[in-house]
Protein backbone atom coordinates (compact mmCIF):
# COMPACT_ATOMS: atom_id res chain seq x y z
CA UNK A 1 20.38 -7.76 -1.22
CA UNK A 2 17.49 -5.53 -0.70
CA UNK A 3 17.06 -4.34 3.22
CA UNK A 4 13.62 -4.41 4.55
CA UNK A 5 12.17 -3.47 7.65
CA UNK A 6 9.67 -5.14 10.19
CA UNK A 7 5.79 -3.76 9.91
CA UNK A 8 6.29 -1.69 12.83
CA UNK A 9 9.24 0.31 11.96
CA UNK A 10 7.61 1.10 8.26
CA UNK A 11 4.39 2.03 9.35
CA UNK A 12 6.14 5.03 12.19
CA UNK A 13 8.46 5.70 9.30
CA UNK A 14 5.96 6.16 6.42
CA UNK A 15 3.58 7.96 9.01
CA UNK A 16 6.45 10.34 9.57
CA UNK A 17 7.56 11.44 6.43
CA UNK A 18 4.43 11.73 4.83
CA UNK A 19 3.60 14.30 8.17
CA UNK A 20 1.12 12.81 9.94
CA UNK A 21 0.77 12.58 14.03
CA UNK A 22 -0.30 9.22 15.34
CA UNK A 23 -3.81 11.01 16.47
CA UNK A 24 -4.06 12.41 12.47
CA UNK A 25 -3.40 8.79 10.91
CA UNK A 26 -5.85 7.16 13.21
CA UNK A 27 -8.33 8.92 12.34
CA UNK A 28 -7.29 9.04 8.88
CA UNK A 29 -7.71 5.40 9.27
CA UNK A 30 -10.38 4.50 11.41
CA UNK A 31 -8.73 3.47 14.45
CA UNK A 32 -7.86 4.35 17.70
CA UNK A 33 -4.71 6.69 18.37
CA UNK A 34 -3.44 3.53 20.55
CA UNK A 35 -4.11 0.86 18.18
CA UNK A 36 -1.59 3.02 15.40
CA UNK A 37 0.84 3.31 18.95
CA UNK A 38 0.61 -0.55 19.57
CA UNK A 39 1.41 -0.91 15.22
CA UNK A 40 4.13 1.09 15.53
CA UNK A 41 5.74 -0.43 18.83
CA UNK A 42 5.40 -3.58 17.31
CA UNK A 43 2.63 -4.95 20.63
CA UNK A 44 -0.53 -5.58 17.47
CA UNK A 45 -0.68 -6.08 13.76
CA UNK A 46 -3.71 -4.75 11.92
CA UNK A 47 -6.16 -6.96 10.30
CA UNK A 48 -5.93 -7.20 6.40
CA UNK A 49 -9.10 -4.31 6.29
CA UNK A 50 -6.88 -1.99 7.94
CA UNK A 51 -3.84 -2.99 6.58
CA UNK A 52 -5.09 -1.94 3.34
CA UNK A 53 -6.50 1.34 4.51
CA UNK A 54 -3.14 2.28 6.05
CA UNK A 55 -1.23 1.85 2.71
CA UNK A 56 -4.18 4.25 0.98
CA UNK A 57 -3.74 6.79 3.80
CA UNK A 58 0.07 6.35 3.67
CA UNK A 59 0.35 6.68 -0.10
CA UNK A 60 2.48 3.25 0.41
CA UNK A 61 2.37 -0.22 -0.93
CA UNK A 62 1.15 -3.25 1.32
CA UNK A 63 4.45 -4.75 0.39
CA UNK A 64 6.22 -1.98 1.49
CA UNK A 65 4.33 -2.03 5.40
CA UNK A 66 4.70 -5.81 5.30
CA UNK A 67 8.31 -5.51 4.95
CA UNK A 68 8.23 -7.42 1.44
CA UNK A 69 9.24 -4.03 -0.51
CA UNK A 70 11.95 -1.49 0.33
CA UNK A 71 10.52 1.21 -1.60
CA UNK A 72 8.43 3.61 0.20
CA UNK A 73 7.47 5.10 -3.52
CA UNK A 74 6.70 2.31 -5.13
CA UNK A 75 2.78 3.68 -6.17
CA UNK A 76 1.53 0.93 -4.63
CA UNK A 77 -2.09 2.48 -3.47
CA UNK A 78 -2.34 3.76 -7.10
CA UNK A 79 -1.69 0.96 -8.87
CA UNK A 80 -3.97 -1.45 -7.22
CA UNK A 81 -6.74 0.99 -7.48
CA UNK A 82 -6.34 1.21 -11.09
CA UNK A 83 -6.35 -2.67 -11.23
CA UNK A 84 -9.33 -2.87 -9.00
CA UNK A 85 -11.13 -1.18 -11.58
CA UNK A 86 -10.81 -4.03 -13.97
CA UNK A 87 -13.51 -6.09 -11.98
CA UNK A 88 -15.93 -3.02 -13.03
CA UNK A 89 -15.08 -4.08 -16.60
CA UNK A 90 -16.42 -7.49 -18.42
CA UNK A 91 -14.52 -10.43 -19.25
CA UNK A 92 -13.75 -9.46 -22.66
CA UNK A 93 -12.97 -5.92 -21.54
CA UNK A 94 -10.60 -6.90 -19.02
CA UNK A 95 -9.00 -9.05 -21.93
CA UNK A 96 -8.62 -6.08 -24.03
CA UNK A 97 -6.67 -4.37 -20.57
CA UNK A 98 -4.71 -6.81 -20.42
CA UNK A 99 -3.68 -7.42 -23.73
CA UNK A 100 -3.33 -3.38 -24.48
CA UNK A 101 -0.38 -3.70 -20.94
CA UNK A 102 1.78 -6.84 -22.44
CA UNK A 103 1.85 -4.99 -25.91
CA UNK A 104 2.71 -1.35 -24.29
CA UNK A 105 4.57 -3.36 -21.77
CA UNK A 106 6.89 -5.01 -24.65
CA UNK A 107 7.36 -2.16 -27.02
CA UNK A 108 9.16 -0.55 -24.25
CA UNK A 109 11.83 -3.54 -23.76
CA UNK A 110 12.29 -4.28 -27.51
């Protein structure tokens, strides 16, 4: 059994080990030095804007702030702005994506 945290001890953890003070990640975020304070004591919960914008800053997954992921590296941020990028693409473009991943995505398991 994986062990996960609640959003407020993830959010002070990943804050402090990627070296940020609460005034630097509120900023970094767009949000008051009290509103990352009240996160992190477990008082508010950001909306789903910020939410997002805290795993980008943080280098973290939503999952992993949310608890639903006990890796802290999972590449989280990267990954889903390399997937955002297929809505730049066409239909049959994003097909092509797609269909390029399950064939990569099976050579490596067979």
């Amino acid at each position: 059994m994986i062990t996960t945290f609640p959003f407020s001890d993830n959010v002070a953890y990943a804050r402090r080990i990627r070296g940020f003070s609460v005034a630097q990640l509120a900023a970094a975020v767009g949000v008051s030095p009290s509103a990352i304070s009240h996160y992190e004591a477990g008082d508010r919960t950001p909306g789903a804007d910020t939410l997002i914008r805290l795993a980008d800053v943080l280098s973290v997954s939503t999952d992993y702030l949310l608890g639903r992921s006990a890796d802290i590296e999972a590449g989280g941020a990267e990954a889903a702005a390399t997937l955002g990028k297929l809505g730049q693409l066409s239909s049959e473009e994003q097909e092509t994506v797609r269909a390029l991943l399950d064939t990569l995505v099976e050579r490596r398991t067979t």
